[in-house]
Protein backbone atom coordinates (compact mmCIF):
# COMPACT_ATOMS: atom_id res chain seq x y z
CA UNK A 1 1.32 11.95 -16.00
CA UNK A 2 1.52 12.93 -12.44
CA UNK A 3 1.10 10.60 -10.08
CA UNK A 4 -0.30 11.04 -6.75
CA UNK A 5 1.48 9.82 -3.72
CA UNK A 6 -0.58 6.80 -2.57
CA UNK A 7 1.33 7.00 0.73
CA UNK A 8 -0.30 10.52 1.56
CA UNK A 9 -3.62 10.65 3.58
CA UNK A 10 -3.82 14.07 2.33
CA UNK A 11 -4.60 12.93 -1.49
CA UNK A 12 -7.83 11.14 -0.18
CA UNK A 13 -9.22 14.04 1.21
CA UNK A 14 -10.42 14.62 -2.53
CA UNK A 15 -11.52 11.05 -3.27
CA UNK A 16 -9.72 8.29 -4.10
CA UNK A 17 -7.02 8.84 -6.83
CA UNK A 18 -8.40 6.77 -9.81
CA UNK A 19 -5.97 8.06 -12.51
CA UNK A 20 -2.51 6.65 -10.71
CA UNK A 21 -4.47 3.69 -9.62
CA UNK A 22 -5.37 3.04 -13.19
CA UNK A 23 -1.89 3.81 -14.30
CA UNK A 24 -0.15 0.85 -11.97
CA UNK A 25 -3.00 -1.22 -12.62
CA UNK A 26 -2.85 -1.10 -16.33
CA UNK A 27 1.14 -0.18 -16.60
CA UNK A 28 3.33 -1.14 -13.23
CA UNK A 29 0.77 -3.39 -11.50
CA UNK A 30 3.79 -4.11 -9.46
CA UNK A 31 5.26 -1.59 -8.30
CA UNK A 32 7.73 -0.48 -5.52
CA UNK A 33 6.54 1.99 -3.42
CA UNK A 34 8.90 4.91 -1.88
CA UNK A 35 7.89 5.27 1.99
CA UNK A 36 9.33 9.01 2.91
CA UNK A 37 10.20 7.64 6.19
CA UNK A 38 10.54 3.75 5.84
CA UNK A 39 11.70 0.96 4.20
CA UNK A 40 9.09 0.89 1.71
CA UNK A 41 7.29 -2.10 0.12
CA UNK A 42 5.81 -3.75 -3.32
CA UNK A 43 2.68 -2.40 -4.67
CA UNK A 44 0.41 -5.19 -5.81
CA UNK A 45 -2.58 -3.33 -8.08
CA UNK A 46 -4.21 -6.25 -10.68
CA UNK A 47 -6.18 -9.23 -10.02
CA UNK A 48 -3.78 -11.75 -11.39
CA UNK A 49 -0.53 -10.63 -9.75
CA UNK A 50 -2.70 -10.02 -6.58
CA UNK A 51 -3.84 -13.64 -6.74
CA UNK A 52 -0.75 -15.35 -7.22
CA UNK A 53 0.48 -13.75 -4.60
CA UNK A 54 -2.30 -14.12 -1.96
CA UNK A 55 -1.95 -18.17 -2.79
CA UNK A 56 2.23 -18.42 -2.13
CA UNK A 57 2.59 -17.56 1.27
CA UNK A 58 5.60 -19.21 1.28
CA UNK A 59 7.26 -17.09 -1.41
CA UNK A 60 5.61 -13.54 -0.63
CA UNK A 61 5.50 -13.48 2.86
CA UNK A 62 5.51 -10.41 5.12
CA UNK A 63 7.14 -12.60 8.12
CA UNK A 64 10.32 -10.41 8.28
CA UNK A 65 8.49 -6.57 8.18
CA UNK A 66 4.67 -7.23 8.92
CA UNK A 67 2.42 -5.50 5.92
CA UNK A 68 0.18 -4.15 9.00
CA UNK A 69 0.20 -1.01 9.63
CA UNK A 70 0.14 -0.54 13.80
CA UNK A 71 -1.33 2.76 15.51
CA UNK A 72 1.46 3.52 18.92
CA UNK A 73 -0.19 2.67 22.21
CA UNK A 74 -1.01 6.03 23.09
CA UNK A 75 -3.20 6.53 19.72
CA UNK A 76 -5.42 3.66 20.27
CA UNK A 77 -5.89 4.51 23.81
CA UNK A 78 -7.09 8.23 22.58
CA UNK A 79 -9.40 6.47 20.26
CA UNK A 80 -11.24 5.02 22.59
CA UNK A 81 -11.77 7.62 24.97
């Protein structure tokens, strides 16, 4: 199976990519997650794995790297013009 990378913008141009969602969901629902140019981070994709983990903040906790993702100054200043 090829996989789309999740981490692309470009793949939801065509919709959202159902088959490799599926695939962690049903296969890897955790899953670590390549960033091209960061650290990269844990894929959460099912209800039960999501739900523990959403309830123990005090043993998955994004403290250290925020899971946020933050436009630069100078992009939400554009986006407002």
């Amino acid at each position: 199976m090829n996989l789309a990378d999740i981490n692309s913008l470009d793949v939801y141009v065509e919709g959202v990519p159902h088959e490799t969602l599926t695939h962690y969901r049903t296969s890897d629902p955790v899953h670590w997650i390549e960033e091209e140019n960061g650290p990269g981070y844990w894929g959460v994709f099912d209800y039960e794995h999501l739900t523990s983990v959403s309830r123990d903040a005090s043993r998955y906790s994004s403290e250290e790297r925020t899971a946020l993702m933050m436009e630069p100054a100078d992009e939400i200043g554009r986006a407002h013009v």
